[in-house]
C-alpha atoms as a PDB file:
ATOM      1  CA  UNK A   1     -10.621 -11.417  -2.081  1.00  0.00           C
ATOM      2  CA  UNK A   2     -13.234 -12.829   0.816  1.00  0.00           C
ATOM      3  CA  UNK A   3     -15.855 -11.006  -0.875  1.00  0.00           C
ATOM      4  CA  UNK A   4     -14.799 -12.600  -4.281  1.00  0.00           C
ATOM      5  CA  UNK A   5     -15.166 -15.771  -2.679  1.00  0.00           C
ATOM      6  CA  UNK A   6     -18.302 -15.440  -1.215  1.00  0.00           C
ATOM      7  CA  UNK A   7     -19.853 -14.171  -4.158  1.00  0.00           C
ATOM      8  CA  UNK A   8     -18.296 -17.266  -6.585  1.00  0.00           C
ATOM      9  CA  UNK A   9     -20.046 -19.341  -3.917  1.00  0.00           C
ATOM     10  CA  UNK A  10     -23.015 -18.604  -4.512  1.00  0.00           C
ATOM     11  CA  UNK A  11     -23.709 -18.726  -8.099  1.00  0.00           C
ATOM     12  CA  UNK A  12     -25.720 -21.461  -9.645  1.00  0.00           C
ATOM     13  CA  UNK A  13     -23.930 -23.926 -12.149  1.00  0.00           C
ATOM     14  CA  UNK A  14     -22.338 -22.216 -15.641  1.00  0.00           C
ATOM     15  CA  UNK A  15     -22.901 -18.315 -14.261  1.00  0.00           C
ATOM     16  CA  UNK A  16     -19.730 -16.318 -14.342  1.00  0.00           C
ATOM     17  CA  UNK A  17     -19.102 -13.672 -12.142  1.00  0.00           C
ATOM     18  CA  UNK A  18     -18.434 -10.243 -13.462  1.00  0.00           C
ATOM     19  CA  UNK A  19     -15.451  -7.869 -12.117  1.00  0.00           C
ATOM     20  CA  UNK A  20     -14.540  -4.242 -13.641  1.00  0.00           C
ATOM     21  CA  UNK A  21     -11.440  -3.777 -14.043  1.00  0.00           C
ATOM     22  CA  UNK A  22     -12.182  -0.297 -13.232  1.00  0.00           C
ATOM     23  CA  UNK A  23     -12.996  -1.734  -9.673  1.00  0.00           C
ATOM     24  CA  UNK A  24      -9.749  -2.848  -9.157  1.00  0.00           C
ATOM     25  CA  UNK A  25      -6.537  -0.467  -8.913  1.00  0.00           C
ATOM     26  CA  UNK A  26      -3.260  -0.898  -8.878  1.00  0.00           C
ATOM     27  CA  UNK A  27      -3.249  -4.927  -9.526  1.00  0.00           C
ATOM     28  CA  UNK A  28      -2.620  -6.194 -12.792  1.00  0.00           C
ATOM     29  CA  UNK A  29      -4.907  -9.385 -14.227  1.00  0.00           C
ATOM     30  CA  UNK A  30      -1.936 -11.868 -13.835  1.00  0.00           C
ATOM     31  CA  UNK A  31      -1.607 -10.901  -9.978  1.00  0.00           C
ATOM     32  CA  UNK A  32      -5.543 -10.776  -9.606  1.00  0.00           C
ATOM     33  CA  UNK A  33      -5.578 -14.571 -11.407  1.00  0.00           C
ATOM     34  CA  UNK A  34      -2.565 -16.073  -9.528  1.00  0.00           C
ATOM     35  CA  UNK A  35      -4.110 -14.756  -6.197  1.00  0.00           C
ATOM     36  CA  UNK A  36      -7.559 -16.290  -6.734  1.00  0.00           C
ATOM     37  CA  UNK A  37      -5.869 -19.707  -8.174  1.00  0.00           C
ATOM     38  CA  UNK A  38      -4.088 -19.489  -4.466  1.00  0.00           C
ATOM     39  CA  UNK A  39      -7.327 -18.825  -2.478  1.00  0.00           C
ATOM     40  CA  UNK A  40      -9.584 -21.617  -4.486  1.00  0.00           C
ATOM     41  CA  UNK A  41      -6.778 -23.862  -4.028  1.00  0.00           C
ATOM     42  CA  UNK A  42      -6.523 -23.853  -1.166  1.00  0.00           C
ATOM     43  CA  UNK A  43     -10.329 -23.817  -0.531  1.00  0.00           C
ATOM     44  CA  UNK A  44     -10.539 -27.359  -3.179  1.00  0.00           C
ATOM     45  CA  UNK A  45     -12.780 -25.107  -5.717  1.00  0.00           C
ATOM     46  CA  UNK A  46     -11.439 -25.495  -9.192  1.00  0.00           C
ATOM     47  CA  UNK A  47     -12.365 -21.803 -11.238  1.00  0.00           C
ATOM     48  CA  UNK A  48     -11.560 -20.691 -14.768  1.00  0.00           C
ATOM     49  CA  UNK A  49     -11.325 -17.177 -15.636  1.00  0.00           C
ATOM     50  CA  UNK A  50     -11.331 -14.788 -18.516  1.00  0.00           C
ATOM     51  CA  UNK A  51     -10.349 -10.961 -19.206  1.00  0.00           C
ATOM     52  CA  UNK A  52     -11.561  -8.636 -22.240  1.00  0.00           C
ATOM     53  CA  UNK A  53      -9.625  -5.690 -20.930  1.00  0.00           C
ATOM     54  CA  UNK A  54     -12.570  -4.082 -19.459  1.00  0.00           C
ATOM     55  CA  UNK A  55     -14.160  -6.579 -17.082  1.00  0.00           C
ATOM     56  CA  UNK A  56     -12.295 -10.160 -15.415  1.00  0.00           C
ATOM     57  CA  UNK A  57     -14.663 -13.227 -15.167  1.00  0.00           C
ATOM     58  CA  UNK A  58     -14.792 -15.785 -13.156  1.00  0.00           C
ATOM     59  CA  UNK A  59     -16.282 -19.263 -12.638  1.00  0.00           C
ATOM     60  CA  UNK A  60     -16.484 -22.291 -10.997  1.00  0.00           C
ATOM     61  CA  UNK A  61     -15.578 -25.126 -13.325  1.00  0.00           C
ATOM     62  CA  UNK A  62     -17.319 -28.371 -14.076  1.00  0.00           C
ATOM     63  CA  UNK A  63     -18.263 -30.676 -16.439  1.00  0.00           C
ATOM     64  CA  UNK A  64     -20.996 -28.748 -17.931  1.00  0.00           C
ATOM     65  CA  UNK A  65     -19.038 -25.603 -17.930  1.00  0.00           C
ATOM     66  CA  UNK A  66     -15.690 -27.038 -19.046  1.00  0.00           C
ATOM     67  CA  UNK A  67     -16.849 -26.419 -22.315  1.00  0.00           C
ATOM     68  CA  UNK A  68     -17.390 -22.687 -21.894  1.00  0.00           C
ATOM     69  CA  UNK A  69     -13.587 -22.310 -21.276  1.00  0.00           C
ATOM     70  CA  UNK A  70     -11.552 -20.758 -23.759  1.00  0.00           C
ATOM     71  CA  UNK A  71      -8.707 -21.377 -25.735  1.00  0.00           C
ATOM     72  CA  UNK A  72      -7.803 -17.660 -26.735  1.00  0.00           C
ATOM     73  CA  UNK A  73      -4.972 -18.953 -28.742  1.00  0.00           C
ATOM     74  CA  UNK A  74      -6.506 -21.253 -30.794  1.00  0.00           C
ATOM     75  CA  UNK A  75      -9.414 -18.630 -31.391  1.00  0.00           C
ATOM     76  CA  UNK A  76      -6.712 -15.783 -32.312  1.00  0.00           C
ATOM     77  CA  UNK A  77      -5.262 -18.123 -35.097  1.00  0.00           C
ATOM     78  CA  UNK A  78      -8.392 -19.282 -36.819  1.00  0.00           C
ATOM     79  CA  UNK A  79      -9.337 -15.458 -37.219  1.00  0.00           C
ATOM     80  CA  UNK A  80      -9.932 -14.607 -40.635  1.00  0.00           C
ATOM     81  CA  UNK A  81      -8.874 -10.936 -41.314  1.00  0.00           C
END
């Protein structure tokens, strides 16, 4: 998790941090979310994150980036099959 940390801290404005899932056994996504929602709380850092099933990302939000976040169900129900 430190090294998670470190690494969020030093990315420039609107880059998202890349984690396989692969990487990262025996912890499911909620557990991997509500642990770095704990540690960024508690550090004042407000992140937003986002799974595909193969890779978790994460970034510091903002303003500018605020727009990047997404609202998976709206985008499910506007699918068009």
């Amino acid at each position: 998790m430190a090294h998670i940390l470190d690494e969020l801290s030093t990315l420039a404005e609107s880059e998202a941090m890349k984690v396989p899932l692969a990487d990262i056994k025996g912890v499911s996504v909620a557990n991997l979310r509500a642990a770095l929602a704990r540690a960024t709380s508690s550090r004042g850092l407000k992140i937003a994150t986002y799974s595909d099933g193969e890779n978790f990302y994460l970034w510091q939000r903002t303003k500018k980036t605020a727009r990047y976040e997404r609202n998976v169900e709206r985008a499910q129900s506007t699918k068009t099959p």
